[in-house]
N, C-alpha and C. Protein backbone atom coordinates (compact mmCIF):
# COMPACT_ATOMS: atom_id res chain seq x y z
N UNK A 1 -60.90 -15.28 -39.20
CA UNK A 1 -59.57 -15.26 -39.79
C UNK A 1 -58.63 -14.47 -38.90
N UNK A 2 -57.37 -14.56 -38.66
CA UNK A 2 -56.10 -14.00 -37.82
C UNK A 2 -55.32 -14.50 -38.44
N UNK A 3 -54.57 -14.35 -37.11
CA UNK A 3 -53.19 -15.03 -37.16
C UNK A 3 -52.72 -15.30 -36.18
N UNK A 4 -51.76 -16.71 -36.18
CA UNK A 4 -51.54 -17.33 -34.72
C UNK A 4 -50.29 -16.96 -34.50
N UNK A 5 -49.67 -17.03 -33.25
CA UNK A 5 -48.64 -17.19 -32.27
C UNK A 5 -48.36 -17.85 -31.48
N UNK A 6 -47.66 -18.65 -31.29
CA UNK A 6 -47.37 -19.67 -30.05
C UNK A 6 -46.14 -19.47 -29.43
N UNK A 7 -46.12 -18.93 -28.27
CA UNK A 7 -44.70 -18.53 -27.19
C UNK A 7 -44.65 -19.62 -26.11
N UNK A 8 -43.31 -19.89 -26.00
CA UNK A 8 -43.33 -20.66 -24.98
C UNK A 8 -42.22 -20.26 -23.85
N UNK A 9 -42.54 -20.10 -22.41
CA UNK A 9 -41.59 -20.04 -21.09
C UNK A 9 -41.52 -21.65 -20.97
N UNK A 10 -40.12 -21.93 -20.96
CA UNK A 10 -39.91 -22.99 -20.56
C UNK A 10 -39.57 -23.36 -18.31
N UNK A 11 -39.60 -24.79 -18.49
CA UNK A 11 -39.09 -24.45 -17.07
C UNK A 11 -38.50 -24.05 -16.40
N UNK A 12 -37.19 -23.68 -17.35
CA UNK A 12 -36.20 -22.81 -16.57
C UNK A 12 -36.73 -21.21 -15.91
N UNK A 13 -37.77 -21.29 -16.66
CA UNK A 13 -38.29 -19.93 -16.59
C UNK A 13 -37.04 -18.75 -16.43
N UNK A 14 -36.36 -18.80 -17.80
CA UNK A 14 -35.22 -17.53 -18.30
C UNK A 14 -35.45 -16.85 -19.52
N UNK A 15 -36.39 -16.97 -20.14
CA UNK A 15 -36.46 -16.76 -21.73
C UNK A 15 -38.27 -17.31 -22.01
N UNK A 16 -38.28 -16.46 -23.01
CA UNK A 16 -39.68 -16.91 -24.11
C UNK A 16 -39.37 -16.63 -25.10
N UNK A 17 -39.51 -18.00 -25.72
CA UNK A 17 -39.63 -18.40 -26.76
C UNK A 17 -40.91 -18.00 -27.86
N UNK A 18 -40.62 -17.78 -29.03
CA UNK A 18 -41.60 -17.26 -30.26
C UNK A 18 -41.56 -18.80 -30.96
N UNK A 19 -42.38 -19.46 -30.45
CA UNK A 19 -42.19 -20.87 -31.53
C UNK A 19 -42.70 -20.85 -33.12
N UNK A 20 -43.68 -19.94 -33.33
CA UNK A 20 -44.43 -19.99 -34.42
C UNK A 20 -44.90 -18.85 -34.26
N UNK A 21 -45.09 -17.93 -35.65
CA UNK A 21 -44.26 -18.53 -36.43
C UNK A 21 -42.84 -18.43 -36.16
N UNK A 22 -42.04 -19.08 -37.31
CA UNK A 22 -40.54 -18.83 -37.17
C UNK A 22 -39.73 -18.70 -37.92
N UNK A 23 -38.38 -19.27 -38.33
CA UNK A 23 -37.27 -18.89 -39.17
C UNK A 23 -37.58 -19.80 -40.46
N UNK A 24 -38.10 -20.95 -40.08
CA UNK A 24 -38.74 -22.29 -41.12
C UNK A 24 -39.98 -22.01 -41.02
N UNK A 25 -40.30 -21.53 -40.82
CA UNK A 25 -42.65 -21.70 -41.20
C UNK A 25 -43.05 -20.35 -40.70
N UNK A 26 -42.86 -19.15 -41.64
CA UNK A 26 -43.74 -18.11 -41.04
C UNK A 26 -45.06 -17.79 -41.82
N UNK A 27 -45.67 -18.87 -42.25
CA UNK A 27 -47.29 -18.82 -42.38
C UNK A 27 -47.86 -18.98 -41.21
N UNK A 28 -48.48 -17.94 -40.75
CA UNK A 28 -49.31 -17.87 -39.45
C UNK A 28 -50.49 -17.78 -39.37
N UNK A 29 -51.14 -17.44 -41.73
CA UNK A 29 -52.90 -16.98 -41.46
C UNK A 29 -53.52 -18.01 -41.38
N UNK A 30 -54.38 -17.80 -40.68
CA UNK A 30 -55.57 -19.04 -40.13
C UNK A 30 -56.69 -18.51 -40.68
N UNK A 31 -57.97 -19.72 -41.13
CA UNK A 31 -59.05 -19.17 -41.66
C UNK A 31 -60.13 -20.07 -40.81
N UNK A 32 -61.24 -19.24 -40.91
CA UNK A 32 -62.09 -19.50 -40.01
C UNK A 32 -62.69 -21.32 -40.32
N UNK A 33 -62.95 -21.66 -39.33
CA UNK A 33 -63.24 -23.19 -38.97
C UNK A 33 -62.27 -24.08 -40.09
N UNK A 34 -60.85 -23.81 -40.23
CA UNK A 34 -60.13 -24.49 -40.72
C UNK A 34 -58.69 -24.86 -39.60
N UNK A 35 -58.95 -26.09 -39.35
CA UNK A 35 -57.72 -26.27 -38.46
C UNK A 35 -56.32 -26.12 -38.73
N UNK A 36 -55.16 -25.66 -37.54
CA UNK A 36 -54.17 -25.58 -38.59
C UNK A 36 -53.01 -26.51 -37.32
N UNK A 37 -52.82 -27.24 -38.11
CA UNK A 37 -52.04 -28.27 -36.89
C UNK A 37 -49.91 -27.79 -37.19
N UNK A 38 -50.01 -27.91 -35.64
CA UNK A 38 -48.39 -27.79 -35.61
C UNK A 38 -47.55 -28.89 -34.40
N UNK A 39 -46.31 -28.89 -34.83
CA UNK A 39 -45.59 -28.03 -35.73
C UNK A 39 -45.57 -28.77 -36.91
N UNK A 40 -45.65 -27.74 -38.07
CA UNK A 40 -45.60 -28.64 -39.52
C UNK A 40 -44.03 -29.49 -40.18
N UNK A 41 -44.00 -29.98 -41.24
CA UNK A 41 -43.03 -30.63 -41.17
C UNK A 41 -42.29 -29.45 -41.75
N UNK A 42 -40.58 -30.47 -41.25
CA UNK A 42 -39.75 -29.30 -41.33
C UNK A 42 -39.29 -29.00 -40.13
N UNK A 43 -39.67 -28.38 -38.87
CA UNK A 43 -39.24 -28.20 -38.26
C UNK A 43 -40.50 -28.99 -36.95
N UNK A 44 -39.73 -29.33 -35.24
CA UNK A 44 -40.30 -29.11 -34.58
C UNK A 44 -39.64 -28.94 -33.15
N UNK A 45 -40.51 -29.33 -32.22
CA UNK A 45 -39.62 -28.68 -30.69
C UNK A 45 -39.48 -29.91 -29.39
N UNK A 46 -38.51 -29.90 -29.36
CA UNK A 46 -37.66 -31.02 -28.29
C UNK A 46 -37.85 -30.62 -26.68
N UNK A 47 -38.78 -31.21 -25.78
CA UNK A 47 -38.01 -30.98 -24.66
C UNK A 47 -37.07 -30.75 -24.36
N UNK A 48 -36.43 -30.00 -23.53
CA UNK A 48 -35.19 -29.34 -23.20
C UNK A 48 -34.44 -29.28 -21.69
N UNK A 49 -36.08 -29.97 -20.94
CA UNK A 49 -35.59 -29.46 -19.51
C UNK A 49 -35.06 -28.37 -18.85
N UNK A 50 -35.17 -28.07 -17.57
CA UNK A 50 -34.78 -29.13 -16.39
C UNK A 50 -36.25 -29.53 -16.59
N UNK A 51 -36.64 -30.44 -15.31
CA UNK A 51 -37.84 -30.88 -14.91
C UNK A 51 -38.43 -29.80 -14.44
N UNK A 52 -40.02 -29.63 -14.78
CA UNK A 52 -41.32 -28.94 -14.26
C UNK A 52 -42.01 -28.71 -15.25
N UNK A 53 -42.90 -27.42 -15.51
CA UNK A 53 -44.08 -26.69 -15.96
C UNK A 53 -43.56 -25.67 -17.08
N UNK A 54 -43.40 -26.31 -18.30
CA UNK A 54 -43.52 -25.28 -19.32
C UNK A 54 -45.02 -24.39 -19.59
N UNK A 55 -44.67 -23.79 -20.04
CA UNK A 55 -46.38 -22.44 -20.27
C UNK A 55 -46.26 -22.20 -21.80
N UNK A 56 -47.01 -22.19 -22.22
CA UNK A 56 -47.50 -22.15 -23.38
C UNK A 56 -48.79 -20.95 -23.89
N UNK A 57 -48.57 -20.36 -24.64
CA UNK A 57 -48.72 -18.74 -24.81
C UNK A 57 -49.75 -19.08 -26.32
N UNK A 58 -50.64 -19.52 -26.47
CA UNK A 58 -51.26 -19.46 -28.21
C UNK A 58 -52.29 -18.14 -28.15
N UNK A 59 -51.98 -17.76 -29.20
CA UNK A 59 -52.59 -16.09 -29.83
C UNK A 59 -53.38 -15.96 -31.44
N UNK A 60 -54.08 -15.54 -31.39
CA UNK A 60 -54.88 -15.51 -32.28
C UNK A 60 -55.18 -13.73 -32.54
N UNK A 61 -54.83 -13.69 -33.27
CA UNK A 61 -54.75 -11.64 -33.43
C UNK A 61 -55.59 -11.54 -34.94
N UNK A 62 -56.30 -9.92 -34.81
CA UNK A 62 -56.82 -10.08 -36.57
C UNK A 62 -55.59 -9.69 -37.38
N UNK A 63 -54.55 -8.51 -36.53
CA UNK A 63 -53.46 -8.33 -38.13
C UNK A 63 -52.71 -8.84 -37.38
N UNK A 64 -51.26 -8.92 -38.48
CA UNK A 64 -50.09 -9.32 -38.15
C UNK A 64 -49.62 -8.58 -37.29
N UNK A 65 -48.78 -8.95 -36.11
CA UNK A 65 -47.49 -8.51 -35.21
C UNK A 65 -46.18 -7.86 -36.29
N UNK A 66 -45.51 -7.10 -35.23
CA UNK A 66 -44.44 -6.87 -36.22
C UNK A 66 -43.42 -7.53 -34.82
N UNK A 67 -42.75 -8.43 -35.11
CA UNK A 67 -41.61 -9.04 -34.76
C UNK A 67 -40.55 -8.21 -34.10
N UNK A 68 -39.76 -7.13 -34.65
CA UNK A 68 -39.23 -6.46 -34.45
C UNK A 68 -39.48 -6.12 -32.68
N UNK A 69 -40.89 -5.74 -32.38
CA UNK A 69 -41.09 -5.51 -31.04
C UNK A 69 -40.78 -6.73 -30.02
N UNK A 70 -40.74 -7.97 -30.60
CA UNK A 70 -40.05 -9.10 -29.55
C UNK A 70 -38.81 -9.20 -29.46
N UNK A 71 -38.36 -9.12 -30.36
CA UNK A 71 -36.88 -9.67 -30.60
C UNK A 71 -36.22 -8.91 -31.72
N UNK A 72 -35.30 -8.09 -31.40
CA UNK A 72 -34.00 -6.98 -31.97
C UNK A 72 -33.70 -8.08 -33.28
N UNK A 73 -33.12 -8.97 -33.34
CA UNK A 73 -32.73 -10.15 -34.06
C UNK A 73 -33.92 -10.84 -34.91
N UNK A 74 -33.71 -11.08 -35.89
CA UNK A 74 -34.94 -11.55 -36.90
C UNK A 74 -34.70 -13.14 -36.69
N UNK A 75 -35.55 -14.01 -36.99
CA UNK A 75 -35.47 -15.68 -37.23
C UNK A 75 -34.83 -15.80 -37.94
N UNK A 76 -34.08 -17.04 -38.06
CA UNK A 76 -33.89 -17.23 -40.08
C UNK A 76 -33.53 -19.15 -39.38
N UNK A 77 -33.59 -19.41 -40.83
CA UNK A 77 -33.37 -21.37 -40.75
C UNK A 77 -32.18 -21.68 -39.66
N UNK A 78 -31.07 -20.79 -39.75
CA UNK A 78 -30.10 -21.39 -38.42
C UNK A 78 -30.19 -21.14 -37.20
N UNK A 79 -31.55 -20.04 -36.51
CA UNK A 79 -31.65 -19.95 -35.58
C UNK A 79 -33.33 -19.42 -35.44
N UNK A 80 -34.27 -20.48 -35.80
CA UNK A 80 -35.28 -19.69 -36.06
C UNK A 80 -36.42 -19.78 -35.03
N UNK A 81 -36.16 -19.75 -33.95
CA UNK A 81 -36.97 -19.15 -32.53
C UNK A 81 -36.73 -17.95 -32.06
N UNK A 82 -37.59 -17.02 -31.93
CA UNK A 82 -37.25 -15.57 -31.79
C UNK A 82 -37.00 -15.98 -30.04
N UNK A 83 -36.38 -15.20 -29.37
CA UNK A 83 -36.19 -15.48 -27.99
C UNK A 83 -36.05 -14.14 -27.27
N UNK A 84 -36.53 -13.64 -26.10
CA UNK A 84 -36.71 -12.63 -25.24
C UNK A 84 -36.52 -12.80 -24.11
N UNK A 85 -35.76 -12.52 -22.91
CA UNK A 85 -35.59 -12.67 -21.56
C UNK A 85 -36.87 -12.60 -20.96
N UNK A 86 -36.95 -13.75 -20.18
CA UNK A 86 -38.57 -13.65 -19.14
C UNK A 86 -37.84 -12.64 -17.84
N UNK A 87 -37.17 -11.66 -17.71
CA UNK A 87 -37.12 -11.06 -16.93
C UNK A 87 -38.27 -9.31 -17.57
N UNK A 88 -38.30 -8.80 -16.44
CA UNK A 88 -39.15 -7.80 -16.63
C UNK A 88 -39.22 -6.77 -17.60
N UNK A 89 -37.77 -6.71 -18.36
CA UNK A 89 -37.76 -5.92 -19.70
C UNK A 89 -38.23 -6.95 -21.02
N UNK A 90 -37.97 -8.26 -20.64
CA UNK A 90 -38.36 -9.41 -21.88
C UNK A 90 -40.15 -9.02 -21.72
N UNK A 91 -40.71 -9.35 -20.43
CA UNK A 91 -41.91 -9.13 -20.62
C UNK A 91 -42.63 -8.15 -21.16
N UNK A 92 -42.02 -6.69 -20.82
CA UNK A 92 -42.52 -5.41 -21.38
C UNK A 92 -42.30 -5.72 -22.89
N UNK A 93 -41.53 -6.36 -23.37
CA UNK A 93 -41.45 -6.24 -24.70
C UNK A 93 -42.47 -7.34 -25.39
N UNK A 94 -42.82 -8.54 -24.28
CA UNK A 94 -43.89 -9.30 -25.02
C UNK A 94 -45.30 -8.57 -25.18
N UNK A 95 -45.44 -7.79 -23.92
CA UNK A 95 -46.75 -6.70 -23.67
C UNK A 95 -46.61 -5.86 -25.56
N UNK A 96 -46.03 -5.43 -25.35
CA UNK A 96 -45.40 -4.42 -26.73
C UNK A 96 -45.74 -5.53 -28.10
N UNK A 97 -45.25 -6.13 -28.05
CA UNK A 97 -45.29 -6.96 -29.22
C UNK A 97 -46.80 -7.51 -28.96
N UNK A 98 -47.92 -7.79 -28.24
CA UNK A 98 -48.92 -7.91 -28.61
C UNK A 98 -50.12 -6.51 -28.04
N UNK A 99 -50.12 -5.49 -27.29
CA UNK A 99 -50.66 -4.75 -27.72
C UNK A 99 -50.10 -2.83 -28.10
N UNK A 100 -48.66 -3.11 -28.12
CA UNK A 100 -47.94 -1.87 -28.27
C UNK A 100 -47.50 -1.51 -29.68
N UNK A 101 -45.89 -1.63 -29.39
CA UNK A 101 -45.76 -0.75 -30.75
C UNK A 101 -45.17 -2.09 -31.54
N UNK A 102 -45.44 -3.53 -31.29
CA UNK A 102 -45.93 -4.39 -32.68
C UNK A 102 -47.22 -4.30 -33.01
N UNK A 103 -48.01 -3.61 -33.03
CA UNK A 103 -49.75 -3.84 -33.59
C UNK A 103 -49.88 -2.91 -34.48
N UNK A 104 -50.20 -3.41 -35.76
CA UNK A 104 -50.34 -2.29 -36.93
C UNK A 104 -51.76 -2.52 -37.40
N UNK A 105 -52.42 -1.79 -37.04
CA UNK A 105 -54.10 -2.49 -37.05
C UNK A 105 -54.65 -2.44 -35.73
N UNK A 106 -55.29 -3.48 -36.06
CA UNK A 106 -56.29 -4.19 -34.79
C UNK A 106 -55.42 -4.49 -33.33
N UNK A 107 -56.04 -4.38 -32.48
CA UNK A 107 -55.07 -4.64 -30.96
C UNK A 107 -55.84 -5.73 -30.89
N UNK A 108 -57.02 -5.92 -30.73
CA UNK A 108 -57.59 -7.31 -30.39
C UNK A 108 -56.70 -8.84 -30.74
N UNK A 109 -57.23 -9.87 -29.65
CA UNK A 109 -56.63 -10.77 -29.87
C UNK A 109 -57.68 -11.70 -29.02
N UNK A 110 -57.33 -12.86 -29.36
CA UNK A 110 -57.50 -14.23 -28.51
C UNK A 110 -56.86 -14.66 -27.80
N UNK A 111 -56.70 -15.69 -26.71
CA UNK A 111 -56.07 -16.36 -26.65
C UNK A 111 -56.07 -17.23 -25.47
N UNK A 112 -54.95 -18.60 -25.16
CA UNK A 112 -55.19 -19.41 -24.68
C UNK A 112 -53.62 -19.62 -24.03
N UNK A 113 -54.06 -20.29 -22.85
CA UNK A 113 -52.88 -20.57 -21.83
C UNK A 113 -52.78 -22.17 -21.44
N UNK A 114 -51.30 -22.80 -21.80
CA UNK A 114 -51.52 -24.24 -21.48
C UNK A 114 -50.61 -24.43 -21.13
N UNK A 115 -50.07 -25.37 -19.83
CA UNK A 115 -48.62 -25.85 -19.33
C UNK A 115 -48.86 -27.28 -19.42
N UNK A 116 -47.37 -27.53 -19.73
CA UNK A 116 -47.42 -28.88 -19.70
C UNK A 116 -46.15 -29.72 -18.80
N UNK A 117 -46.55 -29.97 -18.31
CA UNK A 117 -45.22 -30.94 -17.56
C UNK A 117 -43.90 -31.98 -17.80
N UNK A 118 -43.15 -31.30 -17.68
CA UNK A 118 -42.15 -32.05 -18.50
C UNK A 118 -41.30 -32.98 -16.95
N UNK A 119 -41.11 -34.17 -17.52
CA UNK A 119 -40.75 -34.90 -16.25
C UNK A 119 -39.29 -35.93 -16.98
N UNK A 120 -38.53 -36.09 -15.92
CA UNK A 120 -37.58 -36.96 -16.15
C UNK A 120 -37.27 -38.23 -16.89
């Protein structure tokens, strides 16, 4: 049992994205050998371009994150992707938000790395 996260650097590589949870779906607990497929209805996520290699960030933690450490600004339905500069203070703050001062509990985590290619 955890809880998931899915961040995404897009190709622009300027920003990461908090896709899930978010401003529309912040159920994130997962239970053991139960799949949990996304994105659920309601919301989901559009290529955006330019052309190349988006990265894809999935996390599996035992407690919850506290948000706050990614992003100053909370989600909500009119803007509900948390977003952080991929420059070197965005990153310190993703470090933070998964083993700093967002971890209330457990630091442990999982996780998995996937790019996908976005083409013209």
């Amino acid at each position: 049992a955890g809880y998931v996260y899915v961040l995404l650097m897009g190709s622009d590589e300027t920003s990461v994205y908090l896709l899930f949870p978010n401003g529309l779906d912040k159920s994130n607990r997962i239970e053991p050998n139960k799949p949990m497929k996304l994105p659920r209805p309601g919301w989901g996520v559009n290529a955006a371009g330019p052309p190349g290699t988006d990265q894809l960030l999935i996390v599996v933690t035992e407690t919850p994150r506290k948000m706050y450490a990614l992003a100053s600004v909370a989600a909500d339905a009119d803007n509900p992707f948390l977003l952080t500069p991929a420059d070197i203070g965005g990153r310190q703050r993703l470090v933070d938000f998964m083993i700093g001062s967002g971890v209330s509990g457990s630091a442990r985590f999982g996780a998995s790395w996937i790019t996908v290619k976005e083409v013209p």
